[in-house]
PDB file of N, CA and C in Angstrom:
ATOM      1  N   UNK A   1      98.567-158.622 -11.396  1.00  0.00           N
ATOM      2  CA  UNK A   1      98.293-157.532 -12.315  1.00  0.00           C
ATOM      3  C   UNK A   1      99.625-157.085 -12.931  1.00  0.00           C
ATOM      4  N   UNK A   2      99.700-157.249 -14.154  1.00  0.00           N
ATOM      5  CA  UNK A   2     100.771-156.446 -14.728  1.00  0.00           C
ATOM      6  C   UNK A   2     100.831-155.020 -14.566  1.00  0.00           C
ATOM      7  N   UNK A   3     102.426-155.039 -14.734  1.00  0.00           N
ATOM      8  CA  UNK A   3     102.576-152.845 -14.792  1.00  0.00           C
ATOM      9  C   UNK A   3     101.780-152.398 -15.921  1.00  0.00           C
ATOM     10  N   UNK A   4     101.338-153.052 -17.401  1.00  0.00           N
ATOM     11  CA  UNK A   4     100.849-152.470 -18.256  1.00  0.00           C
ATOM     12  C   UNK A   4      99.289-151.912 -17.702  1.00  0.00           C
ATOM     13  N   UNK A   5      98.409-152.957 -16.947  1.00  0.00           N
ATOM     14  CA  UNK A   5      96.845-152.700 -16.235  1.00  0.00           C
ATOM     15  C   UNK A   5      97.110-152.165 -15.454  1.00  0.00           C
ATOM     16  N   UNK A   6      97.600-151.797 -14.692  1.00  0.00           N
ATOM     17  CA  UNK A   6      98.268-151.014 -13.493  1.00  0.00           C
ATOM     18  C   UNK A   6      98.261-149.457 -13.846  1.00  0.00           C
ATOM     19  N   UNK A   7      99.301-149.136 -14.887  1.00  0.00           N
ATOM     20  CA  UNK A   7      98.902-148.287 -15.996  1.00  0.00           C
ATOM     21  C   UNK A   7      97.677-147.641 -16.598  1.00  0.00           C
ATOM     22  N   UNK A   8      96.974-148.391 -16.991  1.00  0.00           N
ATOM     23  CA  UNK A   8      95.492-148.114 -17.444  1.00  0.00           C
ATOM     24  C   UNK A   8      94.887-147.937 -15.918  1.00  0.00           C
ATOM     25  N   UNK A   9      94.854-148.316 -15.263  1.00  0.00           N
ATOM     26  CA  UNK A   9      93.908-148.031 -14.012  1.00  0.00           C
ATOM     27  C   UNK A   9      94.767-146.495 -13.409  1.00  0.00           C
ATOM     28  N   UNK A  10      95.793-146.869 -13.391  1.00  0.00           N
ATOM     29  CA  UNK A  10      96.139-145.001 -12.657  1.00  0.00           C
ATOM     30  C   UNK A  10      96.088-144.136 -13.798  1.00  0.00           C
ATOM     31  N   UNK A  11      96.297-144.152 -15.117  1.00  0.00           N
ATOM     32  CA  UNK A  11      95.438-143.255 -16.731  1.00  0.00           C
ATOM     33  C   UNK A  11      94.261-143.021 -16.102  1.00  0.00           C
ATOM     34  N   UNK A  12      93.258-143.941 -15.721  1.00  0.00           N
ATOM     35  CA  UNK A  12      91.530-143.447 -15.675  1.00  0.00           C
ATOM     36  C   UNK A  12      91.557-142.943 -14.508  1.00  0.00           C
ATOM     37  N   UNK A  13      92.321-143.170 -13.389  1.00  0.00           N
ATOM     38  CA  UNK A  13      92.081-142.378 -12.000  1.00  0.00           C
ATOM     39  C   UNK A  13      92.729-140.825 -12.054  1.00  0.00           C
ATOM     40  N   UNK A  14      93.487-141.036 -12.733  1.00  0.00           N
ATOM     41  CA  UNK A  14      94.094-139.298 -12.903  1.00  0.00           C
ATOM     42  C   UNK A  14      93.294-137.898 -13.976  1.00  0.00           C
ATOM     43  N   UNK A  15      92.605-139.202 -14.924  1.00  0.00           N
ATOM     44  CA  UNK A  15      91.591-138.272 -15.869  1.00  0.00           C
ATOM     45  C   UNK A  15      90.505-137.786 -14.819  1.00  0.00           C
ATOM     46  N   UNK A  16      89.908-138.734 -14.176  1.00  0.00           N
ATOM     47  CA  UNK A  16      88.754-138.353 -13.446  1.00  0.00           C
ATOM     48  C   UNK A  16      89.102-137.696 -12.474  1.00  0.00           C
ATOM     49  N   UNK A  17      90.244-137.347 -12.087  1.00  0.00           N
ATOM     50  CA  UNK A  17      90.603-136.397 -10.883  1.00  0.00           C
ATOM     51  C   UNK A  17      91.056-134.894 -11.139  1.00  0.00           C
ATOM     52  N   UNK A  18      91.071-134.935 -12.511  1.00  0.00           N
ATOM     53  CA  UNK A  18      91.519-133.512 -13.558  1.00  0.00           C
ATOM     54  C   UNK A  18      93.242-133.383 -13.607  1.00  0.00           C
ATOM     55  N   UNK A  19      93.711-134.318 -13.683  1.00  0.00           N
ATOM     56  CA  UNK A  19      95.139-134.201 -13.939  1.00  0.00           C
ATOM     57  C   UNK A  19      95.230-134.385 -15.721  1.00  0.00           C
ATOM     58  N   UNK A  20      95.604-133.126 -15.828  1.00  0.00           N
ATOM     59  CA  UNK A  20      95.635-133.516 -17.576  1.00  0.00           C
ATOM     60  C   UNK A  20      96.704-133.789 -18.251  1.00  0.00           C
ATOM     61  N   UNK A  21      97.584-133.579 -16.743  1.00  0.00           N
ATOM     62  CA  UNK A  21      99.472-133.788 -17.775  1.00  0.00           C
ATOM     63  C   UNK A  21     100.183-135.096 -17.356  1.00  0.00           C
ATOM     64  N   UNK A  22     100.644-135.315 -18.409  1.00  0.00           N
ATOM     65  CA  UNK A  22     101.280-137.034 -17.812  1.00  0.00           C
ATOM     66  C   UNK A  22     101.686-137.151 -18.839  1.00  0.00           C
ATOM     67  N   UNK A  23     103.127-138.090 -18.276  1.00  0.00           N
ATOM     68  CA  UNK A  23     104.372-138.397 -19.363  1.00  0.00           C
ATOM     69  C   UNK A  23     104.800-139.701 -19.045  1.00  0.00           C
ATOM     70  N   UNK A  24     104.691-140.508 -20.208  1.00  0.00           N
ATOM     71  CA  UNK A  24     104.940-141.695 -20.261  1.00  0.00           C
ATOM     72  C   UNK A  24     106.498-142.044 -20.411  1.00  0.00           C
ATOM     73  N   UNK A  25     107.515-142.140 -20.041  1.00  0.00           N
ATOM     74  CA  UNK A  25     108.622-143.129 -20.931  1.00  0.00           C
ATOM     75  C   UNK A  25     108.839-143.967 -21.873  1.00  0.00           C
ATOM     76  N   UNK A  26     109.395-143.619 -22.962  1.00  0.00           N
ATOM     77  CA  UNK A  26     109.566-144.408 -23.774  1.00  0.00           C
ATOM     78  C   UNK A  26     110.414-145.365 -22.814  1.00  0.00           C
ATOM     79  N   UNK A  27     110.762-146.783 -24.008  1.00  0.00           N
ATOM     80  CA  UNK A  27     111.566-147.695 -23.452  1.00  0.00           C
ATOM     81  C   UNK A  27     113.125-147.133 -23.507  1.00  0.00           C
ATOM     82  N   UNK A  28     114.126-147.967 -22.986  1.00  0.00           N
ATOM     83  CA  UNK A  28     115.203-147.037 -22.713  1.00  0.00           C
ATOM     84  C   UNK A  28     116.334-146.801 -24.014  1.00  0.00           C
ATOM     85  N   UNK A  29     115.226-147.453 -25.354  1.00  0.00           N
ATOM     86  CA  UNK A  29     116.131-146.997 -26.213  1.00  0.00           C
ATOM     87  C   UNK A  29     116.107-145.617 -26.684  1.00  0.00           C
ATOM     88  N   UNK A  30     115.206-145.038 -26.168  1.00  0.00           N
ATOM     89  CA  UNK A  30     114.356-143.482 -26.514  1.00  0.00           C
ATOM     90  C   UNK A  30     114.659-142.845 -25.512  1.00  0.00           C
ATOM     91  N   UNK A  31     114.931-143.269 -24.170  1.00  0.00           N
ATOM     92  CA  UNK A  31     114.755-142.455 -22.721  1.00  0.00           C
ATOM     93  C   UNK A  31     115.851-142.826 -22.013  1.00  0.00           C
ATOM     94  N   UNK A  32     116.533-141.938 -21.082  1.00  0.00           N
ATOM     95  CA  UNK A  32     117.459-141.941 -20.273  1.00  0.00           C
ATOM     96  C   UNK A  32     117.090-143.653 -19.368  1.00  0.00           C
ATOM     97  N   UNK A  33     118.229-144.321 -18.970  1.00  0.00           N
ATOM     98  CA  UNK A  33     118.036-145.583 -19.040  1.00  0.00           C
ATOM     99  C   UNK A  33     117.610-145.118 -17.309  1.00  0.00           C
ATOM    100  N   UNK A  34     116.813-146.007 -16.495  1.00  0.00           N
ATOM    101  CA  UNK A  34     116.147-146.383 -15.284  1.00  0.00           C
ATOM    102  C   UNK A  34     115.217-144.186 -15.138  1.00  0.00           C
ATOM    103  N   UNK A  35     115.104-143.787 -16.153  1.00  0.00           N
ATOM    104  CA  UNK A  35     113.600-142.100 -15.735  1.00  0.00           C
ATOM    105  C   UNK A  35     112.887-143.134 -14.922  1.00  0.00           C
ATOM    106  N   UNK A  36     112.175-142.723 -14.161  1.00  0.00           N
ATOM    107  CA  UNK A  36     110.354-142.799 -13.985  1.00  0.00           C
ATOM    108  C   UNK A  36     109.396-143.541 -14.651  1.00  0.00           C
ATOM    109  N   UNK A  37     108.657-144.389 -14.991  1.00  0.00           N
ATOM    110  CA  UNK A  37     107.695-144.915 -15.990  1.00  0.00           C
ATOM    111  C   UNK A  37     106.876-143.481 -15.950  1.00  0.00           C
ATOM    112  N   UNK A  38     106.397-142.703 -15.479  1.00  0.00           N
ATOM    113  CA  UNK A  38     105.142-141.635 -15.179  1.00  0.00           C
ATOM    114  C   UNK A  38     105.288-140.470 -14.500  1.00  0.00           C
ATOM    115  N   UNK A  39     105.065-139.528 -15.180  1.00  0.00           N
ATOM    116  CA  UNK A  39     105.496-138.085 -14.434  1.00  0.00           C
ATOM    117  C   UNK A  39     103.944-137.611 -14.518  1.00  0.00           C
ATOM    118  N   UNK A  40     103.469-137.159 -13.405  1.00  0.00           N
ATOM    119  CA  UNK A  40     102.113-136.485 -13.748  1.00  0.00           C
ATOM    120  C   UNK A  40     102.106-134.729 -12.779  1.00  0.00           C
ATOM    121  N   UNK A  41     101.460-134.485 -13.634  1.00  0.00           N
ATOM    122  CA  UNK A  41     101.326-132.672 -13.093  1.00  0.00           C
ATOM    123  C   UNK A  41     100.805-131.912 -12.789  1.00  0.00           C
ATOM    124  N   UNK A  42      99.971-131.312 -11.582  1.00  0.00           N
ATOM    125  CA  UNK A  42      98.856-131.129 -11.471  1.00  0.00           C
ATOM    126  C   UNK A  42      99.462-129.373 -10.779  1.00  0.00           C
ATOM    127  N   UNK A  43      98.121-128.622 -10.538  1.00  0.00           N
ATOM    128  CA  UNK A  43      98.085-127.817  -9.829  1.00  0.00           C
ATOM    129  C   UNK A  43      98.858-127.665  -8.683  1.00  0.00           C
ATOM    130  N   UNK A  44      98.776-128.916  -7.611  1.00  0.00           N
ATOM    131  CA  UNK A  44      99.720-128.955  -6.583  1.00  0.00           C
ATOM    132  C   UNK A  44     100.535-129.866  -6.241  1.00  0.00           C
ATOM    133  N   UNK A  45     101.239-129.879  -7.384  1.00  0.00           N
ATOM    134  CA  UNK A  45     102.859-130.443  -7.214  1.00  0.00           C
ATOM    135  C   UNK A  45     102.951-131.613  -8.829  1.00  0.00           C
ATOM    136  N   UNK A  46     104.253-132.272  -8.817  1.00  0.00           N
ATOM    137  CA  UNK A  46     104.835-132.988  -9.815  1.00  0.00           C
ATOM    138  C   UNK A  46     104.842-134.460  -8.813  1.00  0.00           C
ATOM    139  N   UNK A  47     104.577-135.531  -9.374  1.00  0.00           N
ATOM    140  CA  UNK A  47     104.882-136.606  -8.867  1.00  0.00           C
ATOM    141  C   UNK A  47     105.717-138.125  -9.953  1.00  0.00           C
ATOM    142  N   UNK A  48     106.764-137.828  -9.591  1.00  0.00           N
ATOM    143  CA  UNK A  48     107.765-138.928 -10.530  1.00  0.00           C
ATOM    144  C   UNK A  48     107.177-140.423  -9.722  1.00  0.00           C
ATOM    145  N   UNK A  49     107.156-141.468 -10.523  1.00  0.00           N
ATOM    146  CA  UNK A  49     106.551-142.659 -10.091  1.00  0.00           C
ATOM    147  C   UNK A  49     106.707-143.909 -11.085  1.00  0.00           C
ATOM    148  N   UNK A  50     107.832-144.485 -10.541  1.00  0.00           N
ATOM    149  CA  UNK A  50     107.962-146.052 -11.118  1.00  0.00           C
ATOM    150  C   UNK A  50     107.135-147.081 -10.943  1.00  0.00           C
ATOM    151  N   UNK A  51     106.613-147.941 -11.872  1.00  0.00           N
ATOM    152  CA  UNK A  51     105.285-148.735 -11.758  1.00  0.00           C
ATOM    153  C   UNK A  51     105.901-150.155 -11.994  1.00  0.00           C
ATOM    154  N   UNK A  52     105.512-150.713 -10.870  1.00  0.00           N
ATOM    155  CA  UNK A  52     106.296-151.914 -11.048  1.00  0.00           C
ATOM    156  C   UNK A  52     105.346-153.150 -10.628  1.00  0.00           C
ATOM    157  N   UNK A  53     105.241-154.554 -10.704  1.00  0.00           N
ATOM    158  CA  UNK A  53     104.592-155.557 -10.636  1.00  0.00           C
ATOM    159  C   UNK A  53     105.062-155.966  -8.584  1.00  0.00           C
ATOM    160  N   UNK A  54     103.902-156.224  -8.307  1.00  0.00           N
ATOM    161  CA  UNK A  54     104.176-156.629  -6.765  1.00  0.00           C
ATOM    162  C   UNK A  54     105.619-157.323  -6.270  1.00  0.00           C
ATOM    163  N   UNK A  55     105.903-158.272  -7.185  1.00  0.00           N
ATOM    164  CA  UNK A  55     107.555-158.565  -7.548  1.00  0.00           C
ATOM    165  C   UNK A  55     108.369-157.847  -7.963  1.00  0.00           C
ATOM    166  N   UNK A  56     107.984-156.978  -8.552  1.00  0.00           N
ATOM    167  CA  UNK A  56     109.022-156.233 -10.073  1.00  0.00           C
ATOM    168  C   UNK A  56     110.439-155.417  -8.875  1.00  0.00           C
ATOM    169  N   UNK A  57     111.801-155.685  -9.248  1.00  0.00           N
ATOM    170  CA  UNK A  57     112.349-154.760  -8.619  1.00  0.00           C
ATOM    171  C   UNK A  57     112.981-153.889  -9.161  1.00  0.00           C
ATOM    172  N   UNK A  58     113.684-152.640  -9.209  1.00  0.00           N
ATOM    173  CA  UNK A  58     113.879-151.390  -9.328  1.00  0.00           C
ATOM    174  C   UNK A  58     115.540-152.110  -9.934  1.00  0.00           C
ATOM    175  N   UNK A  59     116.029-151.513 -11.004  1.00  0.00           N
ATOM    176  CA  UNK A  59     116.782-151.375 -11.484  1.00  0.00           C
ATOM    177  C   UNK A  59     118.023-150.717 -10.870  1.00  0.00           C
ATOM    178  N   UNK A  60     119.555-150.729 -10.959  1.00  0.00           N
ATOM    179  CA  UNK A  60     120.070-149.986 -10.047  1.00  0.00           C
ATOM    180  C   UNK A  60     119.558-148.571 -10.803  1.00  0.00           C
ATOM    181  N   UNK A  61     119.944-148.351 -12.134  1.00  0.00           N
ATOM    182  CA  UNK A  61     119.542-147.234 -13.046  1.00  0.00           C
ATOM    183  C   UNK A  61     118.275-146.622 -12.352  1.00  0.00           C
ATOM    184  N   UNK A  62     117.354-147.040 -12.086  1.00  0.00           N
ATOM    185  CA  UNK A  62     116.181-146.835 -11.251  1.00  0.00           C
ATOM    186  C   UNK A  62     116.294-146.225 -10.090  1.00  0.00           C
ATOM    187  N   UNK A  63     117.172-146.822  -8.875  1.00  0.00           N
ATOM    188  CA  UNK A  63     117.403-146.140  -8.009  1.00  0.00           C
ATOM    189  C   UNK A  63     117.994-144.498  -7.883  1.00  0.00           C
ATOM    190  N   UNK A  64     118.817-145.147  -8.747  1.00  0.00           N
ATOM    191  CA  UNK A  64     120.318-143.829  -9.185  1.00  0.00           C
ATOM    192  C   UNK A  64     118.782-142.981  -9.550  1.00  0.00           C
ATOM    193  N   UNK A  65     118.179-142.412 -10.590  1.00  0.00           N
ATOM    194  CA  UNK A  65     116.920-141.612 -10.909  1.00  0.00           C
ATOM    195  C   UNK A  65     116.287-141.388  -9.776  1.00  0.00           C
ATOM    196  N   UNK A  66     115.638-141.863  -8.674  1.00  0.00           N
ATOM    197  CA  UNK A  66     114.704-141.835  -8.277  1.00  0.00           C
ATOM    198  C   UNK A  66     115.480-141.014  -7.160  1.00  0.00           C
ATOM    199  N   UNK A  67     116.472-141.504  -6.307  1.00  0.00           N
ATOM    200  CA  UNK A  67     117.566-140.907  -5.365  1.00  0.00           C
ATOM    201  C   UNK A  67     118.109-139.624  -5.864  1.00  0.00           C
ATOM    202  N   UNK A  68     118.239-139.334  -7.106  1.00  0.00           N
ATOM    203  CA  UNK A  68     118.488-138.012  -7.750  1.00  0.00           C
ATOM    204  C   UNK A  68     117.575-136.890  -7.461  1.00  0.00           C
ATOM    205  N   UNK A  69     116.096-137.281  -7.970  1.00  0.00           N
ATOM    206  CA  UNK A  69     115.032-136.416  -7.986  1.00  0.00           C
ATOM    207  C   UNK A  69     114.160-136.512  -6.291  1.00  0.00           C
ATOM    208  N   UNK A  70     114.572-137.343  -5.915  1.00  0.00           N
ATOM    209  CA  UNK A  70     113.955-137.054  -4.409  1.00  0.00           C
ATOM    210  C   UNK A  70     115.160-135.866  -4.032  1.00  0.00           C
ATOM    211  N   UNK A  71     116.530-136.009  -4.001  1.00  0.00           N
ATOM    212  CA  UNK A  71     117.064-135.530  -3.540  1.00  0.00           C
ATOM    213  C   UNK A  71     117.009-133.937  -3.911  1.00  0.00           C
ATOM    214  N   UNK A  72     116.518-133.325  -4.772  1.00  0.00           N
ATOM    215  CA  UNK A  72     116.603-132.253  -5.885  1.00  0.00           C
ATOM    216  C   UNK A  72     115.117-132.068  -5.165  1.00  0.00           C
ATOM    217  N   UNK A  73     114.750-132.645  -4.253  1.00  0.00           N
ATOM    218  CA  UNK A  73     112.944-132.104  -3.997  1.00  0.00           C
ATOM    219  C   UNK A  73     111.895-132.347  -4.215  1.00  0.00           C
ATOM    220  N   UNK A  74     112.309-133.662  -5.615  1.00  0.00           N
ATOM    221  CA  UNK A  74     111.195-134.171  -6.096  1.00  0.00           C
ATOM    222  C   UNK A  74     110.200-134.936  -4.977  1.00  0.00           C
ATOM    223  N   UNK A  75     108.903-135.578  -5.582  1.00  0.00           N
ATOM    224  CA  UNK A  75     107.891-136.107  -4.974  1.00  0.00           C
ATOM    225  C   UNK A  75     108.173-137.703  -5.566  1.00  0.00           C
ATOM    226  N   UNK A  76     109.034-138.470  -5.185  1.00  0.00           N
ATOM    227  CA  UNK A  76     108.957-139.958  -5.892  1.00  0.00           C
ATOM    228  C   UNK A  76     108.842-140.668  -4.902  1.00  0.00           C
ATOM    229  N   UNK A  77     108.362-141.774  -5.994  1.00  0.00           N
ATOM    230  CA  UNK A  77     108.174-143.368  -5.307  1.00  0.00           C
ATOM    231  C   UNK A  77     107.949-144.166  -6.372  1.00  0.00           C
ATOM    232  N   UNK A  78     107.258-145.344  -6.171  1.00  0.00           N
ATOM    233  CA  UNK A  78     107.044-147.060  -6.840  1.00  0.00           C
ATOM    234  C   UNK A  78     106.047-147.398  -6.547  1.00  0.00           C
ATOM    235  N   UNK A  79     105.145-147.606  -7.335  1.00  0.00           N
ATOM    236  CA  UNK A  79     103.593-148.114  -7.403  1.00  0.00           C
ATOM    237  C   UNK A  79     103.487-149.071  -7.781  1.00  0.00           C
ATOM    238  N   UNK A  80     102.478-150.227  -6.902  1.00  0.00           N
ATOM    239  CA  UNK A  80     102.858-151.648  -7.471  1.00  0.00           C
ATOM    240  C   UNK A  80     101.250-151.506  -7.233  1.00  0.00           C
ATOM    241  N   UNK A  81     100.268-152.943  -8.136  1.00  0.00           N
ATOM    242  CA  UNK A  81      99.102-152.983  -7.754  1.00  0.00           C
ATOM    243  C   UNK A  81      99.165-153.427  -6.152  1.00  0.00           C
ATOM    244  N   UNK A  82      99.263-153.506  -5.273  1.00  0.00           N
ATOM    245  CA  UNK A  82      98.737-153.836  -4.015  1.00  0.00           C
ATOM    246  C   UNK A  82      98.490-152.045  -3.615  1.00  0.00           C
ATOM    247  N   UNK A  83      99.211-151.274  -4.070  1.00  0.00           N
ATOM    248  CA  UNK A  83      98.995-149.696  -3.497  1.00  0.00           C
ATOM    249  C   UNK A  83      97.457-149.350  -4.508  1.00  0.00           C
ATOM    250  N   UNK A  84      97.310-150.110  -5.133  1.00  0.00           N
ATOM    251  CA  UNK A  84      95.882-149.732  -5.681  1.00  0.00           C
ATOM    252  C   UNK A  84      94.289-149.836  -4.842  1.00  0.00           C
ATOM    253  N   UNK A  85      93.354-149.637  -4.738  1.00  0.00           N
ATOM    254  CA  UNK A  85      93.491-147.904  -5.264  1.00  0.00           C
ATOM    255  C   UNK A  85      93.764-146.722  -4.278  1.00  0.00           C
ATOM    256  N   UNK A  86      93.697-146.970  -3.128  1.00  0.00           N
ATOM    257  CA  UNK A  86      93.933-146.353  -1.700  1.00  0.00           C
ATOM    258  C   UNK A  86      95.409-145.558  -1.727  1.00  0.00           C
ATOM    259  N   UNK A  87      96.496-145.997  -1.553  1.00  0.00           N
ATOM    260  CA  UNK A  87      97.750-144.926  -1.591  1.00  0.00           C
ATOM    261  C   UNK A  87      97.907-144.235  -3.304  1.00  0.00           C
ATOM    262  N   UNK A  88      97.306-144.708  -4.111  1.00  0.00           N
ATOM    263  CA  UNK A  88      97.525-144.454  -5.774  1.00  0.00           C
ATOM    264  C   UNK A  88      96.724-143.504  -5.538  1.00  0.00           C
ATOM    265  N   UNK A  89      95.077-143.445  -5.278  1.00  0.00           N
ATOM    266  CA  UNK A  89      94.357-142.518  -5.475  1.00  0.00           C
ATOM    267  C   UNK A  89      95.065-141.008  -4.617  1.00  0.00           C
ATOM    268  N   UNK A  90      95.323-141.372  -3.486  1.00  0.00           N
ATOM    269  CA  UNK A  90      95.874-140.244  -2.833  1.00  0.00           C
ATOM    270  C   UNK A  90      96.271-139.665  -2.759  1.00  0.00           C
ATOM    271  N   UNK A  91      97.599-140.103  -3.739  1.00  0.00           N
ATOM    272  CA  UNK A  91      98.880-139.782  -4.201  1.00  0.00           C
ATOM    273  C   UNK A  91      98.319-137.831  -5.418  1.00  0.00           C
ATOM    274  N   UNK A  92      97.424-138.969  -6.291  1.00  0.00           N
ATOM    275  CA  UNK A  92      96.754-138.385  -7.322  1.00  0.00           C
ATOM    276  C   UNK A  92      96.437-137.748  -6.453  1.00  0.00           C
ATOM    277  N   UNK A  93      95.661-137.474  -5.837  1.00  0.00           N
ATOM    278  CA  UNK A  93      94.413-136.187  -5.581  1.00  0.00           C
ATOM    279  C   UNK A  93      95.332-135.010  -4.755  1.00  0.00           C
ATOM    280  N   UNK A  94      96.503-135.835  -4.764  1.00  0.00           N
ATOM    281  CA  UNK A  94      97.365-134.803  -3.507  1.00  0.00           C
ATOM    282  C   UNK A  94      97.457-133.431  -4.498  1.00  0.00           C
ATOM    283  N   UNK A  95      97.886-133.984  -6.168  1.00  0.00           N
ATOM    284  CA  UNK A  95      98.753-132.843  -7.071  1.00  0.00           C
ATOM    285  C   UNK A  95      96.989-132.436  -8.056  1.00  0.00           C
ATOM    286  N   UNK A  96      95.906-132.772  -7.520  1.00  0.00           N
ATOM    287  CA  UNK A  96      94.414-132.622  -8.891  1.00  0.00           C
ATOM    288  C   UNK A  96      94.322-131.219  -7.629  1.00  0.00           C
ATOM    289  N   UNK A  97      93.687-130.592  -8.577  1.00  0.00           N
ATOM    290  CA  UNK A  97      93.084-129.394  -8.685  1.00  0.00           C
ATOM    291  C   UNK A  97      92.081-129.414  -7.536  1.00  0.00           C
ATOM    292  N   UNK A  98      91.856-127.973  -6.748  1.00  0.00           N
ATOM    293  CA  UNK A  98      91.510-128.263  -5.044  1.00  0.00           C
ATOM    294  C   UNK A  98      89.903-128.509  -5.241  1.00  0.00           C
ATOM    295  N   UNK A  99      89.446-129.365  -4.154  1.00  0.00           N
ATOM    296  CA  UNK A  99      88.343-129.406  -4.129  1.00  0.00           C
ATOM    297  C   UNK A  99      87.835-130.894  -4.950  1.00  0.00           C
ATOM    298  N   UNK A 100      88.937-131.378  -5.208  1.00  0.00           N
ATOM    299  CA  UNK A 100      88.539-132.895  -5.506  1.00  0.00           C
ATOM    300  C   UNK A 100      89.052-134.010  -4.890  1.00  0.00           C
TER     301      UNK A 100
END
């Protein structure tokens, strides 16, 4: 599965869970080089999340970001399809609105 379907499948799992905020990255000619692919925002909490192919590996730029915002408190990690849909959904429902 590519990161692009990967993408579309955590888009439709976060609509149906009532997460209405989510931020895509541009590519890094638009965006700070190795952000997050996906910031989503819910009621209970922010979750930064790099989407990567079961192979795909993390950029150092990537790390440097991700080690920043964990460290600052954030909620990050790396979503590859094998975390589909079981740790992805979870993730989601941790920050959707209570009672879903």
């Amino acid at each position: 599965m590519s990161e692009r379907q990967l993408d579309a499948l955590i888009e439709d799992a976060r609509k149906v869970l009532g997460i209405r905020l989510s931020y895509h990255t541009h590519d890094s000619r638009r965006s700070p080089a190795g952000f997050p692919d996906r910031v989503y925002c819910g009621p209970g909490g922010v979750l930064f999340r790099e989407l990567k192919t079961d192979t795909g590996k993390l950029s150092d730029a990537q790390v440097t970001w991700l080690a920043a915002l964990k460290l600052a408190g954030g909620d990050v990690g790396t979503w590859r399809p094998v975390d589909w849909p079981d740790r992805i959904w979870a993730e989601l429902r941790s920050i959707a609105k209570a009672g879903i």
